[in-house]
PDB file of N, CA and C in Angstrom:
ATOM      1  N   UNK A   1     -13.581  13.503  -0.379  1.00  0.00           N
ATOM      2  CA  UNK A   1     -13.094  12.501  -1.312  1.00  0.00           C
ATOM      3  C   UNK A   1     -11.573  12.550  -1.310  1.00  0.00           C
ATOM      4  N   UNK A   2     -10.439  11.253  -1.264  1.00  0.00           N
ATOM      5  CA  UNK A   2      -9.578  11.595  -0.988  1.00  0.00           C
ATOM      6  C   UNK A   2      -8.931  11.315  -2.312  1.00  0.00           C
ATOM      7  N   UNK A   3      -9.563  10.570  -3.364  1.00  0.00           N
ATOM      8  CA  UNK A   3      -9.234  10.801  -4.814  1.00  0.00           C
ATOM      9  C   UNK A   3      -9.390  11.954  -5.696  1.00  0.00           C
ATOM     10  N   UNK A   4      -8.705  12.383  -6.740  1.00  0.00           N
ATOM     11  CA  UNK A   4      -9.039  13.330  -7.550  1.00  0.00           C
ATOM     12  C   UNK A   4      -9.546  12.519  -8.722  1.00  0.00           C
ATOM     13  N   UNK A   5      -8.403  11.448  -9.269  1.00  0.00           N
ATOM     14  CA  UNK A   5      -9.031  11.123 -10.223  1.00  0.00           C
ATOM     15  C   UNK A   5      -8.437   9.592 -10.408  1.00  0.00           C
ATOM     16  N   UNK A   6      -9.491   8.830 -11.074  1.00  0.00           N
ATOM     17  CA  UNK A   6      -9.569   7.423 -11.064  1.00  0.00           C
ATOM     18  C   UNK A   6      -8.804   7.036 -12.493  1.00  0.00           C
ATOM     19  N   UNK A   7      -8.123   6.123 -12.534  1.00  0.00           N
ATOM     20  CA  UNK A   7      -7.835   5.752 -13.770  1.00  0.00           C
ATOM     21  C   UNK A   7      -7.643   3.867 -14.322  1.00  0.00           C
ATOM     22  N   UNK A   8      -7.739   3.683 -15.479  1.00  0.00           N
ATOM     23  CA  UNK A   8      -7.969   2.112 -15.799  1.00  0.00           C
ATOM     24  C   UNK A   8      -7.027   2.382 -17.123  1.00  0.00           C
ATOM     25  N   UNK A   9      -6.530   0.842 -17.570  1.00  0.00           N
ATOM     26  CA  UNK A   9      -6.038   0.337 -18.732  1.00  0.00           C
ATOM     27  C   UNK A   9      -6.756  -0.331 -19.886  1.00  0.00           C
ATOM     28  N   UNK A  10      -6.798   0.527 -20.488  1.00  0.00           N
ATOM     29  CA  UNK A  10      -7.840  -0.177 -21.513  1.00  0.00           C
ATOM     30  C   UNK A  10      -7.284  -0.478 -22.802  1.00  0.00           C
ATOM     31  N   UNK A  11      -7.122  -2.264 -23.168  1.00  0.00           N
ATOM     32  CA  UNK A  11      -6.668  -2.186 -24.589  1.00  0.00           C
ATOM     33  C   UNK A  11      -7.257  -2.652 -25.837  1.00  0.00           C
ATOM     34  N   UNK A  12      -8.541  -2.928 -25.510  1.00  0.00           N
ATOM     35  CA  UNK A  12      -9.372  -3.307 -26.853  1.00  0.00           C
ATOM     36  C   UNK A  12      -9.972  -1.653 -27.064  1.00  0.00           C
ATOM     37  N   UNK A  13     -10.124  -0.992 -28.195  1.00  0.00           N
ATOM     38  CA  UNK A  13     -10.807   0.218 -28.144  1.00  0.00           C
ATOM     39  C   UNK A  13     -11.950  -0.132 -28.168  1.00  0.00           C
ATOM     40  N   UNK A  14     -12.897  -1.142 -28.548  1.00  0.00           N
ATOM     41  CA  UNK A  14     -14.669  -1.692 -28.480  1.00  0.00           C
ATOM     42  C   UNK A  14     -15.112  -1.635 -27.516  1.00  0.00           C
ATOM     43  N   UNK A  15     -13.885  -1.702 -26.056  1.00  0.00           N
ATOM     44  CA  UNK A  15     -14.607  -1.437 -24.883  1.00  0.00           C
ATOM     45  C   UNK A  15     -15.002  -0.153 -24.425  1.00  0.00           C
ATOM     46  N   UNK A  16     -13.845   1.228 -25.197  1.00  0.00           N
ATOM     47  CA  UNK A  16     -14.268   1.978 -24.729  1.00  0.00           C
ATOM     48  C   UNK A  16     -15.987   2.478 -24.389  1.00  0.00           C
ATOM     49  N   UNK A  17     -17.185   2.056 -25.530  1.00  0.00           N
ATOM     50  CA  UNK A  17     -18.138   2.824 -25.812  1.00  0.00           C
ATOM     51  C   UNK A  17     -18.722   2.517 -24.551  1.00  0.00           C
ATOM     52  N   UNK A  18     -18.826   1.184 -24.231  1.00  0.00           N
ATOM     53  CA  UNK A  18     -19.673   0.883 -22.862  1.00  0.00           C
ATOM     54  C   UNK A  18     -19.589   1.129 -21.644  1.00  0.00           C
ATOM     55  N   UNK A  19     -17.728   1.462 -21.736  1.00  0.00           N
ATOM     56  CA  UNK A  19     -16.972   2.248 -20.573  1.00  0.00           C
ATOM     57  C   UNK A  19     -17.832   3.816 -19.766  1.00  0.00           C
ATOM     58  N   UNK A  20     -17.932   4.561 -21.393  1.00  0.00           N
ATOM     59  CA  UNK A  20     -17.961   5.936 -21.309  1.00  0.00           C
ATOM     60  C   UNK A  20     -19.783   5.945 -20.757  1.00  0.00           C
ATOM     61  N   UNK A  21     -20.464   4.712 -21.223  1.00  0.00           N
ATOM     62  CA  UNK A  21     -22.235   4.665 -21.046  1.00  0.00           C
ATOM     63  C   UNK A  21     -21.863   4.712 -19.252  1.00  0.00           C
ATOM     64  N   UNK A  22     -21.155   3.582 -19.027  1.00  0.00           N
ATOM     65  CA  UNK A  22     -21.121   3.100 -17.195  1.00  0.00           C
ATOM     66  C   UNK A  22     -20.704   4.452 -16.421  1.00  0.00           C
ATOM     67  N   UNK A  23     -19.906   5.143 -16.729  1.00  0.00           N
ATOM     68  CA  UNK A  23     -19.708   6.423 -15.998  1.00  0.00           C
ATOM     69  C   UNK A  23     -20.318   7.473 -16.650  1.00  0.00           C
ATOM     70  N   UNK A  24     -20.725   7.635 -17.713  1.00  0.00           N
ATOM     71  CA  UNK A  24     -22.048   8.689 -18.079  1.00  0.00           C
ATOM     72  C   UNK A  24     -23.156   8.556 -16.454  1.00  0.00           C
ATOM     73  N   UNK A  25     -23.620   6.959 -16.517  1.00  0.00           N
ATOM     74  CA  UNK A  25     -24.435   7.072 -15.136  1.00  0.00           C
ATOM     75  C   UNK A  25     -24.330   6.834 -14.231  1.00  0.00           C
ATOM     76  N   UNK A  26     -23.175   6.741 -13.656  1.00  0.00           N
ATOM     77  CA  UNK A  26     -22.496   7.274 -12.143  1.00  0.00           C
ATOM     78  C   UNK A  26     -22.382   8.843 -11.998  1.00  0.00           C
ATOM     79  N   UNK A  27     -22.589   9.683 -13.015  1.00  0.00           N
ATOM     80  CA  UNK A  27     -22.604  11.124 -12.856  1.00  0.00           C
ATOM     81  C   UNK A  27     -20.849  11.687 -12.779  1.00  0.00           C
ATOM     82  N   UNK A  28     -19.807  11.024 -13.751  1.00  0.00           N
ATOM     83  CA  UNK A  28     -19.183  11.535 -13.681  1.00  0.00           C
ATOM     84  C   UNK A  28     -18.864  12.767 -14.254  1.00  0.00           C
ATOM     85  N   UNK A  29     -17.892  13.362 -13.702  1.00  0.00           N
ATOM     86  CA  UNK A  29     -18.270  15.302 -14.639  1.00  0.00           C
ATOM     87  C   UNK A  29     -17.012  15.394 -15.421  1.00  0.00           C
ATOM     88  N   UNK A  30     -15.834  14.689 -15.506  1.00  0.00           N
ATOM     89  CA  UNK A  30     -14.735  14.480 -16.878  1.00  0.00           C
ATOM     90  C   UNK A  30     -14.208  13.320 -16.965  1.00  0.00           C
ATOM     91  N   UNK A  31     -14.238  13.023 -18.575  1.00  0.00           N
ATOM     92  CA  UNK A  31     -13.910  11.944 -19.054  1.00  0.00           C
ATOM     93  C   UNK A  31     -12.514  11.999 -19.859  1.00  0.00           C
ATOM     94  N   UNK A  32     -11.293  11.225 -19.388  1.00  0.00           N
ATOM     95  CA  UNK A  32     -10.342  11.872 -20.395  1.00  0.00           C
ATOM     96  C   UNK A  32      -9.528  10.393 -21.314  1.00  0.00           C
ATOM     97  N   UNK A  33      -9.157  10.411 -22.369  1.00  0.00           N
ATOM     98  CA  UNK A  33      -8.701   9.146 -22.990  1.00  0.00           C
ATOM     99  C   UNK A  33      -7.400   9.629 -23.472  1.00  0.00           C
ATOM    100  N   UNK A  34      -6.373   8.593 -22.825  1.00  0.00           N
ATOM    101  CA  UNK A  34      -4.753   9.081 -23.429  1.00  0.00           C
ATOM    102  C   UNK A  34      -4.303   7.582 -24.193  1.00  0.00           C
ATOM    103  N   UNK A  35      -4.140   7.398 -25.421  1.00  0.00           N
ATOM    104  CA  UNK A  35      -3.826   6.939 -26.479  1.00  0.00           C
ATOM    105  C   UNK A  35      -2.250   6.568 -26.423  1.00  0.00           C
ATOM    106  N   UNK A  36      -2.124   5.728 -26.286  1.00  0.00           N
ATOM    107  CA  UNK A  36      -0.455   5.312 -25.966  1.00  0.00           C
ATOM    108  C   UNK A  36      -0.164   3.725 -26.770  1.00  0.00           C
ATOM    109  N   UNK A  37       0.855   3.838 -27.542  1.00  0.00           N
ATOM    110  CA  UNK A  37       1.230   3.124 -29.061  1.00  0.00           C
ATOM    111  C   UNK A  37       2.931   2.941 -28.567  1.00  0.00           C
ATOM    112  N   UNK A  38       3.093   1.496 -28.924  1.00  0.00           N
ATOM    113  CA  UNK A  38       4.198   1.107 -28.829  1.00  0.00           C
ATOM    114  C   UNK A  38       4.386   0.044 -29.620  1.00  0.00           C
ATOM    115  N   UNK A  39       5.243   0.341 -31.113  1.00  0.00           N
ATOM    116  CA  UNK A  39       5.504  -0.829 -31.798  1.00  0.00           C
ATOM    117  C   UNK A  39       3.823  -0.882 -32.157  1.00  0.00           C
ATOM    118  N   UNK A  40       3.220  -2.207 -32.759  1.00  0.00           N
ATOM    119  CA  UNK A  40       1.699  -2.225 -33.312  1.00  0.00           C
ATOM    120  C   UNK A  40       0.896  -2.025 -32.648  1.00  0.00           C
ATOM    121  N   UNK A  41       1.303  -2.158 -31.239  1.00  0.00           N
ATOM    122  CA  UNK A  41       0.334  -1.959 -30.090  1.00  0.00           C
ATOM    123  C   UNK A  41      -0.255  -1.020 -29.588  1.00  0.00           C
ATOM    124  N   UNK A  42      -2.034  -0.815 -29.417  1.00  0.00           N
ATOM    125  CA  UNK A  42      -2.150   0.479 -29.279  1.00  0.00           C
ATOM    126  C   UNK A  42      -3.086   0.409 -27.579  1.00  0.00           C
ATOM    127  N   UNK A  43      -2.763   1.027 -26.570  1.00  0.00           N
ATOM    128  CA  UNK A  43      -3.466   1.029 -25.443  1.00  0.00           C
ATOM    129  C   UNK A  43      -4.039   2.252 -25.232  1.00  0.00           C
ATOM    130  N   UNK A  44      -4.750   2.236 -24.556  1.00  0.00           N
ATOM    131  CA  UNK A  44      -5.880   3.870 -23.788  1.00  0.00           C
ATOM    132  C   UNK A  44      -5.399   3.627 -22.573  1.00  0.00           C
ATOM    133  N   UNK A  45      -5.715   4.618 -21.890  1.00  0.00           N
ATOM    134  CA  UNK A  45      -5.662   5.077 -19.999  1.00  0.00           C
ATOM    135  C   UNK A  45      -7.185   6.047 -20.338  1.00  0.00           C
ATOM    136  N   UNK A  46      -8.031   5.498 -19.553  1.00  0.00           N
ATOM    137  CA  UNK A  46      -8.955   5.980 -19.199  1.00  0.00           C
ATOM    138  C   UNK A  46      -9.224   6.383 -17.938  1.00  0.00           C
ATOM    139  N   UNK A  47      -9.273   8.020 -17.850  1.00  0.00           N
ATOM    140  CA  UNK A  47      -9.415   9.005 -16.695  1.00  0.00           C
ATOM    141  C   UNK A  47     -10.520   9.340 -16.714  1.00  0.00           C
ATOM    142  N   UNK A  48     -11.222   9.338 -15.013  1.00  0.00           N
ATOM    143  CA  UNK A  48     -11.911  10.334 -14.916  1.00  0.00           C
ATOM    144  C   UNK A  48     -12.403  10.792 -13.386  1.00  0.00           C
ATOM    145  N   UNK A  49     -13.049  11.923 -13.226  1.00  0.00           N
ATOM    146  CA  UNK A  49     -13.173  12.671 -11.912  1.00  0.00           C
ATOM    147  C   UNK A  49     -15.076  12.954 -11.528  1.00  0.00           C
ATOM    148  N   UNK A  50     -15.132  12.617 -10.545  1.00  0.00           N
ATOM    149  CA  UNK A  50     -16.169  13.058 -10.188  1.00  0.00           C
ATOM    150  C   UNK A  50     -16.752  14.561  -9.564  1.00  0.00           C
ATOM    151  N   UNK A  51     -15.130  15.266  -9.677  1.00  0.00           N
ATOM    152  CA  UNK A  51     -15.392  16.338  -9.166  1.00  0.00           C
ATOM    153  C   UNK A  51     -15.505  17.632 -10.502  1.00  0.00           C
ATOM    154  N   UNK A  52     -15.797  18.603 -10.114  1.00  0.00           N
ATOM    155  CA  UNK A  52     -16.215  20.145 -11.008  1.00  0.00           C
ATOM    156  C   UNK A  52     -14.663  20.640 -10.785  1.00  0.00           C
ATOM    157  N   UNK A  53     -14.325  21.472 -12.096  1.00  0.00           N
ATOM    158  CA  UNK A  53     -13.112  22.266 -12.350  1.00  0.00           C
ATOM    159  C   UNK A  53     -12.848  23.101 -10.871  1.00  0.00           C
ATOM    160  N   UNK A  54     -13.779  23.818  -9.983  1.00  0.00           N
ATOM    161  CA  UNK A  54     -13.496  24.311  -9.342  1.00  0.00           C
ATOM    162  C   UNK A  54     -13.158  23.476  -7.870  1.00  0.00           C
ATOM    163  N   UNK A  55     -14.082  22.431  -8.101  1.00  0.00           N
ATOM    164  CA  UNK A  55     -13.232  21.356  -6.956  1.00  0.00           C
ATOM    165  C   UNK A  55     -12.115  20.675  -7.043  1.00  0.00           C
ATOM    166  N   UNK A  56     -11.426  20.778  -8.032  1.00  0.00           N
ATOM    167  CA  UNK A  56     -10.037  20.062  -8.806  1.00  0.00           C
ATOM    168  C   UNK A  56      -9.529  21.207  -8.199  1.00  0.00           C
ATOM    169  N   UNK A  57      -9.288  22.368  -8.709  1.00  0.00           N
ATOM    170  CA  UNK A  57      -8.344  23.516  -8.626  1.00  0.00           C
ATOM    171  C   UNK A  57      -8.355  23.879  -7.000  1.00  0.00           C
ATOM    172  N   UNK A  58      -9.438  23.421  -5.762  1.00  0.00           N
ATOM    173  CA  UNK A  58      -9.608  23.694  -4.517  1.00  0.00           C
ATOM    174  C   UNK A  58      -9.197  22.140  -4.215  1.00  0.00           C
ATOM    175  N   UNK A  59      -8.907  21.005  -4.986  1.00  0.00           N
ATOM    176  CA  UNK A  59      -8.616  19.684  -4.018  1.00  0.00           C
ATOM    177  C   UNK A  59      -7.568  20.505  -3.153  1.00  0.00           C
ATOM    178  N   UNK A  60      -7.142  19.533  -2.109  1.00  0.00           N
ATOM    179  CA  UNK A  60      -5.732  19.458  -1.371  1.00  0.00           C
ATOM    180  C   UNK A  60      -4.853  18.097  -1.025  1.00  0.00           C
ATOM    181  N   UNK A  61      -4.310  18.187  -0.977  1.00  0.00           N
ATOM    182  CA  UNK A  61      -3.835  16.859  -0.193  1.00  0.00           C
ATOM    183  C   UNK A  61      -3.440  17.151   1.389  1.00  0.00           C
ATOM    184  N   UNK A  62      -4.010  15.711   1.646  1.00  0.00           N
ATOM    185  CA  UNK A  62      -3.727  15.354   3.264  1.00  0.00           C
ATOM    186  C   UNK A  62      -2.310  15.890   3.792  1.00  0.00           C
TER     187      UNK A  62
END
């Protein structure tokens, strides 16, 4: 796999729940949500990896 980890912009939070169902069953193994506010505006970055802690810490790059 030459990704570690995938990421999207998400700015309605209602989408998150259906987000987290769709990669629950793709078998992803971490889900991470970073919360980012500017002025009234509030956006997510939604991360996540298909790989295990020990395949993160053994990725490499090309």
């Amino acid at each position: 796999m030459q990704c570690l980890w995938f990421t999207t912009l998400v700015s309605k939070k209602e989408n998150l729940a259906s987000l987290y169902k769709t990669l629950n069953k793709v078998n992803v193994v971490e889900v991470k949500t970073i919360d980012m506010a500017q002025g009234q505006k509030t956006s997510r970055i939604l991360a996540w990896t298909f790989q295990s802690e020990t395949q993160q810490k053994n990725w490499k790059f090309d």
